[in-house]
C-alpha atoms as a PDB file:
ATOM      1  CA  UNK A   1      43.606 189.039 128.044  1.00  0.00           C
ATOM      2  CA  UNK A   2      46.191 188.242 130.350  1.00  0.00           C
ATOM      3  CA  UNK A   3      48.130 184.530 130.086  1.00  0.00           C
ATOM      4  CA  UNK A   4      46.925 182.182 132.515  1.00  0.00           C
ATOM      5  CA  UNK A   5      49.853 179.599 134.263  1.00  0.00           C
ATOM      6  CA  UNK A   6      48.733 176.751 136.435  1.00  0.00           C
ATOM      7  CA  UNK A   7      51.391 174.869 137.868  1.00  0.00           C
ATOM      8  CA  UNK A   8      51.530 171.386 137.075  1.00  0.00           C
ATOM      9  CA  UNK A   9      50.282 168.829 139.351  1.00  0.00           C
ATOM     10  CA  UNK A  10      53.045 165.870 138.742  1.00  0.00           C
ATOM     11  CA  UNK A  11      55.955 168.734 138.583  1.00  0.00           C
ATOM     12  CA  UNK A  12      54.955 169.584 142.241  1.00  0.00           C
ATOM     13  CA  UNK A  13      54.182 166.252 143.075  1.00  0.00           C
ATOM     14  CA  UNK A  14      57.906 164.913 142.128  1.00  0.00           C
ATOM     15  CA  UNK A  15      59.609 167.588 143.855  1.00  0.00           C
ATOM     16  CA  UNK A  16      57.521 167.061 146.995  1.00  0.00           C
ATOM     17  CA  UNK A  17      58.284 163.351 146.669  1.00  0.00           C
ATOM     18  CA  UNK A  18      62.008 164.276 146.099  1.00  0.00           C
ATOM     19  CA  UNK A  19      62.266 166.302 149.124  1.00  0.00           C
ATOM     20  CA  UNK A  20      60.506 164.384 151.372  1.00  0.00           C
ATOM     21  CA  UNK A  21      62.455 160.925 150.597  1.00  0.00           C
ATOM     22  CA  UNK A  22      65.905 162.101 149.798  1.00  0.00           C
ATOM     23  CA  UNK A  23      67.908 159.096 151.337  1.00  0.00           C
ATOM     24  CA  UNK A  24      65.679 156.399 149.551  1.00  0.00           C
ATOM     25  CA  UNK A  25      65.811 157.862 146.262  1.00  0.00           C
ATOM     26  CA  UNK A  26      70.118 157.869 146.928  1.00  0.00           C
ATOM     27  CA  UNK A  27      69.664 154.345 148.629  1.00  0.00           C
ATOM     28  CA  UNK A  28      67.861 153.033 145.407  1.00  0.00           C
ATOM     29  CA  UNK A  29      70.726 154.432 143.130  1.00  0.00           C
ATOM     30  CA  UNK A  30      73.473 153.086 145.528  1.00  0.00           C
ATOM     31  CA  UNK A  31      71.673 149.100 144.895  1.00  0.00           C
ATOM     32  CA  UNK A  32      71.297 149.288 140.869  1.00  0.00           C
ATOM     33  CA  UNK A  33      75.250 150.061 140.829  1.00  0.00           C
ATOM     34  CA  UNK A  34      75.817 147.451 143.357  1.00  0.00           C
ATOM     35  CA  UNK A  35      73.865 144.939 141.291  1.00  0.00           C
ATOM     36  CA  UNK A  36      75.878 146.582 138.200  1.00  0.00           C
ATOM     37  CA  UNK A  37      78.918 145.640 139.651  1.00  0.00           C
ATOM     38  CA  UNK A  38      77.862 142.529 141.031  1.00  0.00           C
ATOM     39  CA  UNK A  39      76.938 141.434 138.018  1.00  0.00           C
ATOM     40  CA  UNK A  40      80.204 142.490 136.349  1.00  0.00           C
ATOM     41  CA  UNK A  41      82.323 140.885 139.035  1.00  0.00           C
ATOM     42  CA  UNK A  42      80.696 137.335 138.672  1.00  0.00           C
ATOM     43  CA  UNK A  43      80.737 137.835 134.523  1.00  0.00           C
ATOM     44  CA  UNK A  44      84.432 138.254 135.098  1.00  0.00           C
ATOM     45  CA  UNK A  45      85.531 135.397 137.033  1.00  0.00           C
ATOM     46  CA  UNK A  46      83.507 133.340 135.114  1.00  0.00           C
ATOM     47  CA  UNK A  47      85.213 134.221 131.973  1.00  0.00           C
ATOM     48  CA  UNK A  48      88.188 134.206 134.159  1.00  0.00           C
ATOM     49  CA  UNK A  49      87.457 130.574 134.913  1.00  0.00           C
ATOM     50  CA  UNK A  50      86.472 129.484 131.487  1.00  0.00           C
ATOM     51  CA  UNK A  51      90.067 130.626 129.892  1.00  0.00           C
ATOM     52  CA  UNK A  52      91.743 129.405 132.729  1.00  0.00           C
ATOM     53  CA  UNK A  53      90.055 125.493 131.811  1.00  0.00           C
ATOM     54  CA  UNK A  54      90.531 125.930 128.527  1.00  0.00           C
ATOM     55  CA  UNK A  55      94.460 126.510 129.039  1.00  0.00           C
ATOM     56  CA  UNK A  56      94.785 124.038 131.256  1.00  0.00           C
ATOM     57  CA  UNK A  57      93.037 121.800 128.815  1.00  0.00           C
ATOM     58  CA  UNK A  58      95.516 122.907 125.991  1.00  0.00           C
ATOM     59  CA  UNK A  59      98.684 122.503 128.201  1.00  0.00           C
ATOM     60  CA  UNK A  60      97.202 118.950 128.990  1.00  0.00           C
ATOM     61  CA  UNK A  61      96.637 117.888 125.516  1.00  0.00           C
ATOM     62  CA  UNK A  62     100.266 120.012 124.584  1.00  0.00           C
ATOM     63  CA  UNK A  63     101.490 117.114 127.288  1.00  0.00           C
ATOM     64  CA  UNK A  64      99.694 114.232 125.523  1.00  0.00           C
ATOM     65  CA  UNK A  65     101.469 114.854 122.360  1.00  0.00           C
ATOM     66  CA  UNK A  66     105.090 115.244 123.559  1.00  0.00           C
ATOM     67  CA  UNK A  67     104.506 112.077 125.001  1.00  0.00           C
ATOM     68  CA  UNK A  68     102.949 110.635 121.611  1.00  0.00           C
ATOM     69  CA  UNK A  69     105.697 112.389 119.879  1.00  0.00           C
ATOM     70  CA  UNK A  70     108.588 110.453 122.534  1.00  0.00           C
ATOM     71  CA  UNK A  71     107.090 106.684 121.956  1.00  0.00           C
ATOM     72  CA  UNK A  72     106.508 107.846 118.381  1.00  0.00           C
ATOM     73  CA  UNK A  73     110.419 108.329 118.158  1.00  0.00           C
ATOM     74  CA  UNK A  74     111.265 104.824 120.012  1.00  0.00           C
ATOM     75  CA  UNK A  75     109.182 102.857 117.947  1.00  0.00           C
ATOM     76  CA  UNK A  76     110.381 104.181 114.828  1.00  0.00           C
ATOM     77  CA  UNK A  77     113.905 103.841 115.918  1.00  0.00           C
ATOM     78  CA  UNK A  78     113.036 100.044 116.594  1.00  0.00           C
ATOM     79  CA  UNK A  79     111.609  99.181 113.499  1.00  0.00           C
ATOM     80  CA  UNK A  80     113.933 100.944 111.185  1.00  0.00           C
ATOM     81  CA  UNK A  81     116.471  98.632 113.366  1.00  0.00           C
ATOM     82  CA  UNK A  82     114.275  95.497 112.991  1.00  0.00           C
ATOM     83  CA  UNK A  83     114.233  96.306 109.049  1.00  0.00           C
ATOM     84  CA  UNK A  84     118.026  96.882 108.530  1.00  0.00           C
ATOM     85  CA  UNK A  85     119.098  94.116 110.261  1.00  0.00           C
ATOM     86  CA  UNK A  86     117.097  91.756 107.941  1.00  0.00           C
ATOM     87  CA  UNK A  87     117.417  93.768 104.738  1.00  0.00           C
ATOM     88  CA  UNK A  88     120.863  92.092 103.388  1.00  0.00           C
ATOM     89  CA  UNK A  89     119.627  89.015 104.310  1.00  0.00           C
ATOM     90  CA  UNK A  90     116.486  89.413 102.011  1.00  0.00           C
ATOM     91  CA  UNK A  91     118.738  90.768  99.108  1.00  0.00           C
ATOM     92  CA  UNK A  92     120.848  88.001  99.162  1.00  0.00           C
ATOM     93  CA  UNK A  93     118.423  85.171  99.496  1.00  0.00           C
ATOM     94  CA  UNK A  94     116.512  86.741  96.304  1.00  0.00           C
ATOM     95  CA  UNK A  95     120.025  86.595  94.352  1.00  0.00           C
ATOM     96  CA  UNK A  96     120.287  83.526  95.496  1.00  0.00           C
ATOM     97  CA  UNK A  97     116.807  81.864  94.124  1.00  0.00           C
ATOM     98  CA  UNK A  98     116.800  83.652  91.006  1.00  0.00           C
ATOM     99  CA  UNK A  99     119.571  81.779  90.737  1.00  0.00           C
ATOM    100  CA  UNK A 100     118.554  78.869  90.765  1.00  0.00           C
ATOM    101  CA  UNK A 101     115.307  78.956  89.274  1.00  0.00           C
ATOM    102  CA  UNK A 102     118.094  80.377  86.267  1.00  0.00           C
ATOM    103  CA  UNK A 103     119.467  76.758  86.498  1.00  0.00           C
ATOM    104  CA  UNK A 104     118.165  74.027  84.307  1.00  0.00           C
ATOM    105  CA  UNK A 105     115.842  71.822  86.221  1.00  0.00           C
ATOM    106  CA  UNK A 106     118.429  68.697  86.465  1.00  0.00           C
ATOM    107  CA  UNK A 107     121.831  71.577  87.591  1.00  0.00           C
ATOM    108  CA  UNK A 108     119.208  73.276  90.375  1.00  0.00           C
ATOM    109  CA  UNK A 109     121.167  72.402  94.321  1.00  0.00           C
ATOM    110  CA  UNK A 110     119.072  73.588  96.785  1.00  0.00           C
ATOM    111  CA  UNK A 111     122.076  73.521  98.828  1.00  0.00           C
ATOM    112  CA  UNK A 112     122.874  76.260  96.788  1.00  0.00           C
ATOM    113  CA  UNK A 113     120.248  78.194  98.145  1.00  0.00           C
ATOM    114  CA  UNK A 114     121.339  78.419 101.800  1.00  0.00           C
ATOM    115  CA  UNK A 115     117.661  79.461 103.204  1.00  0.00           C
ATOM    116  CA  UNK A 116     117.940  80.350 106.687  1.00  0.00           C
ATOM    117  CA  UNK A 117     114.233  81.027 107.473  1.00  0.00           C
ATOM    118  CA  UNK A 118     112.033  83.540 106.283  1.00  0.00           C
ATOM    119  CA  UNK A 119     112.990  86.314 108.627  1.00  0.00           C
ATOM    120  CA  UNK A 120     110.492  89.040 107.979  1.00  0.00           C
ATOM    121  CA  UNK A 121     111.108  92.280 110.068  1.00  0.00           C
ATOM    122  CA  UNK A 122     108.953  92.576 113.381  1.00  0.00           C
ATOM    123  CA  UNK A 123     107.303  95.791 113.763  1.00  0.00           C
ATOM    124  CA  UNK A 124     106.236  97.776 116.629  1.00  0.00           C
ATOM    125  CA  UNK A 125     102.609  99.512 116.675  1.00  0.00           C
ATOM    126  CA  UNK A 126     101.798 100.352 120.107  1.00  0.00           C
ATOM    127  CA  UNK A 127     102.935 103.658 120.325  1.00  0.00           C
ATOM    128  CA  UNK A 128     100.083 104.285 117.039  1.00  0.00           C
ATOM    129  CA  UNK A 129      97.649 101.723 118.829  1.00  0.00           C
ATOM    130  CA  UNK A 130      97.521 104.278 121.745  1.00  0.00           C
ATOM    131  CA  UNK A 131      97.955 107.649 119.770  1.00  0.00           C
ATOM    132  CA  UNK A 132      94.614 106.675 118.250  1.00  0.00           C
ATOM    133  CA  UNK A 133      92.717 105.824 121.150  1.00  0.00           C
ATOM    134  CA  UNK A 134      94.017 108.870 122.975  1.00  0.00           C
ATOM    135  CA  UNK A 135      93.149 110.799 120.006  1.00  0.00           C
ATOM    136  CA  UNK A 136      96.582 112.561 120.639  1.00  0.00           C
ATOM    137  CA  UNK A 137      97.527 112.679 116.639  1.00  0.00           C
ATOM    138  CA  UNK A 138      95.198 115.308 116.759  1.00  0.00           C
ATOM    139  CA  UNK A 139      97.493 117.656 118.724  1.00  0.00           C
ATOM    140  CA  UNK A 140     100.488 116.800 116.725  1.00  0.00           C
ATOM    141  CA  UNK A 141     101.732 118.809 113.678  1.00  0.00           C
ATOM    142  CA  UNK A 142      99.246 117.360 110.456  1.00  0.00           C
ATOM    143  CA  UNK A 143     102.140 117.226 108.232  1.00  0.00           C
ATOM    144  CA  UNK A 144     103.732 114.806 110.602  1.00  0.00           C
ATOM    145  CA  UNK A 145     100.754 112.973 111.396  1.00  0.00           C
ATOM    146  CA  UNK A 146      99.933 112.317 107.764  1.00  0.00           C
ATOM    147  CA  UNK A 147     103.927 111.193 107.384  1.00  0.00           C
ATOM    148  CA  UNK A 148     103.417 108.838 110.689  1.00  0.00           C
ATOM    149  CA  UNK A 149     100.343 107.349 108.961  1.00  0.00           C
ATOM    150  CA  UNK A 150     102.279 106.666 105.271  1.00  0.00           C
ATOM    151  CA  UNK A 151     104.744 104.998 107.793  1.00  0.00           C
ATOM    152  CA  UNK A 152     102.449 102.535 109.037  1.00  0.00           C
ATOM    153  CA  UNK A 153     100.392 101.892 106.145  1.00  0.00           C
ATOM    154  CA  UNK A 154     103.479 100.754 104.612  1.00  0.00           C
ATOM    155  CA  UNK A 155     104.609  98.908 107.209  1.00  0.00           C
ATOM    156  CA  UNK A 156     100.914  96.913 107.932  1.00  0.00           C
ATOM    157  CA  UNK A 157     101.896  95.849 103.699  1.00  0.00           C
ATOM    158  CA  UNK A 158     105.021  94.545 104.633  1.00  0.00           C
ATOM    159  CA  UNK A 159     103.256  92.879 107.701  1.00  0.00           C
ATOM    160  CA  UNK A 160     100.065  91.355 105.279  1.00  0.00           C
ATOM    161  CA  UNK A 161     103.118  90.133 102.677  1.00  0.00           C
ATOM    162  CA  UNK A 162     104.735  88.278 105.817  1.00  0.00           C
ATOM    163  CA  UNK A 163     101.430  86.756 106.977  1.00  0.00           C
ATOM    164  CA  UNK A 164     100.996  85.287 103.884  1.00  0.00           C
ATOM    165  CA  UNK A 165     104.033  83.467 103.484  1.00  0.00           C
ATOM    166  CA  UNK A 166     104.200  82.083 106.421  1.00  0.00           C
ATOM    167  CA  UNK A 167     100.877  80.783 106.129  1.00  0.00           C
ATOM    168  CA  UNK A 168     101.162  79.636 102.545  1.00  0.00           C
ATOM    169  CA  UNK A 169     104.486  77.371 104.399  1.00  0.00           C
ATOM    170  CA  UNK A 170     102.108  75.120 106.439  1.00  0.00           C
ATOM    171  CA  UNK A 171      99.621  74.833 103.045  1.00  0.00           C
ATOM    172  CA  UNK A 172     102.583  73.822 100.994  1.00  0.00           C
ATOM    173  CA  UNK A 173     105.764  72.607 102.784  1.00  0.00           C
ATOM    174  CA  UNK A 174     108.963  72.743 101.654  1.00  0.00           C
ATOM    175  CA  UNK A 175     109.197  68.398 101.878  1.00  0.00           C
ATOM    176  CA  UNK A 176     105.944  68.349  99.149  1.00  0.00           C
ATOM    177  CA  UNK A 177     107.051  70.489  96.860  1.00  0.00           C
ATOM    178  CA  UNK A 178     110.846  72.053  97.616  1.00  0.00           C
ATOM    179  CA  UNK A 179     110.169  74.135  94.046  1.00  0.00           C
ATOM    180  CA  UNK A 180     106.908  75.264  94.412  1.00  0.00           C
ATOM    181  CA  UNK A 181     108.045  76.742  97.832  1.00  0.00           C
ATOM    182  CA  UNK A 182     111.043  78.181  97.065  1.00  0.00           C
ATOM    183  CA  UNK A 183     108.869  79.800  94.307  1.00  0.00           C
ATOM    184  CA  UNK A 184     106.738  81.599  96.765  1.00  0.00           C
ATOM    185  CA  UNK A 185     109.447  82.389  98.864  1.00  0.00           C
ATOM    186  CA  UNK A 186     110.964  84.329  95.785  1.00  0.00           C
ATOM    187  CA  UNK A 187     108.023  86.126  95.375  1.00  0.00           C
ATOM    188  CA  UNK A 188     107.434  87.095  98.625  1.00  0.00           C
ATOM    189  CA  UNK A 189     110.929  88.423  99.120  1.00  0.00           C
ATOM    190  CA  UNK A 190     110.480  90.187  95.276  1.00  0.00           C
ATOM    191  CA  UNK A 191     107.908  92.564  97.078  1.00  0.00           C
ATOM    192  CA  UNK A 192     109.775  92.903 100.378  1.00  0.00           C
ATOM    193  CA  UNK A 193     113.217  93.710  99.169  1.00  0.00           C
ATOM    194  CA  UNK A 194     111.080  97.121  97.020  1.00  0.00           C
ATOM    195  CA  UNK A 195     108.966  97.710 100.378  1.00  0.00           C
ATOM    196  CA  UNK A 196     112.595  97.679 102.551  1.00  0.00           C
ATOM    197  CA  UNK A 197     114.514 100.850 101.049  1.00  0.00           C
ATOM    198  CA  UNK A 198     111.649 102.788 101.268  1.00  0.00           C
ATOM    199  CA  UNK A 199     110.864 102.176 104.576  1.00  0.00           C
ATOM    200  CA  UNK A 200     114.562 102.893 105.712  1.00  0.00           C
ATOM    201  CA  UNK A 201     114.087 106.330 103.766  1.00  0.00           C
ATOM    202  CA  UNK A 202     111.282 107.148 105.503  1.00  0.00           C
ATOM    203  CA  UNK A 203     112.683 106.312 109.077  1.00  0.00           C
ATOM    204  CA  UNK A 204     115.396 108.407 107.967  1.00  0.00           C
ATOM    205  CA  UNK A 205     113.132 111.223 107.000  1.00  0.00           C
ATOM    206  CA  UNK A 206     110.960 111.010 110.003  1.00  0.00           C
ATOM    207  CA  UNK A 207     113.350 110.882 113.170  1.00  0.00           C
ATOM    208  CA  UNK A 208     114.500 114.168 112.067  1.00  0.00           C
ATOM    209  CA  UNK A 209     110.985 115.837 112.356  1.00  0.00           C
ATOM    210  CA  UNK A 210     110.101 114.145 115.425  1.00  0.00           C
ATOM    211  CA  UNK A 211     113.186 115.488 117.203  1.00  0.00           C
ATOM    212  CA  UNK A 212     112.328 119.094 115.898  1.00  0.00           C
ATOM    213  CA  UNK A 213     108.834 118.565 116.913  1.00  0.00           C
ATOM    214  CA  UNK A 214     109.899 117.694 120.398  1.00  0.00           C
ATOM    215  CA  UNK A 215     112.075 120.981 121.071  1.00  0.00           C
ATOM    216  CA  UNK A 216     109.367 123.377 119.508  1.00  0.00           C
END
């Protein structure tokens, strides 16, 4: 028996619908790819955009630190200034009452002593005061920033030992008690003669990194 073919229905109907709408079926193609590229176009300038914020953002914070960095090497300059220029002083005095607590009670001359004031070292903070609350240590170098901190933890000691004194002078004057003052006095400048060299050494040791950290 001979084989049968029927042509198929949707085969026919496709090509009929193909021939008869030509231009549309181009015209729809033409859109998708316009869409396509549409699509791509806007996806590209808005990752264009993003990285362009996000280096402007880093060259702005890049800013903020060599700023930080700038006061950071002023201040430092002017404390390790305010320190050596009272650290002698300190040395001496301490000599000088160890001295004369030495002395038997009825040879002691407070002349001897030649107390000129206290004179503890004034520090400056407001270059860290504003690194903090500009969050700008963050874009500095964390070796550094950790070394900066040390710094000023040290120096807020030296600042509570200094406090203290000065307060203790209006508890106990030196017309009360001349010896119990010039006790405290010795102890006070006990601590602050150890805390002195080792700030100097680490003024020393951190204006050289912040000038390398400013050319980089």
């Amino acid at each position: 028996m001979p084989d049968i073919h029927l042509p198929r229905v949707d085969d026919a109907e496709h090509e009929e619908s193909a021939a008869l709408f030509p231009r549309q079926n181009r015209s729809r193609g033409r859109s998708v790819l316009k869409v396509l590229l549409e699509i791509a176009l806007i996806a590209t300038g808005v990752f264009l955009g993003l990285a362009g914020e996000q280096w402007r953002e880093r060259a702005h914070r890049r800013e903020l630190a060599h700023e930080a960095l700038q006061r950071f090497r002023s201040e430092v300059e002017a404390n390790r200034t305010a320190v050596a220029g009272v650290r002698d002083y300190h040395t001496t005095m301490l000599k000088s009452l160890k001295e004369y607590f030495a002395a038997k009670r009825e040879k002691r001359t407070p002349s001897g002593v030649a107390l000129q004031g206290i004179q503890p070292a004034s520090f400056e903070r407001t270059a860290w005061d504003l690194a903090i609350s500009t969050q700008s240590l963050n874009d500095i170098d964390r070796d550094l920033a950790f070394a900066l901190s040390r710094l000023y933890g040290v120096q807020q000691n030296y600042e509570g030992l200094s406090r203290g004194i000065l307060q203790a002078m209006y508890v106990r004057t030196p017309s009360d008690n001349l010896d119990a003052f010039l006790a405290m006095v010795e102890l006070y400048y006990a601590d602050i003669v150890l805390l002195e060299p080792r700030l100097l050494q680490m003024y020393d040791e951190l204006l050289p990194r912040i000038d390398r950290a400013l050319v980089e």
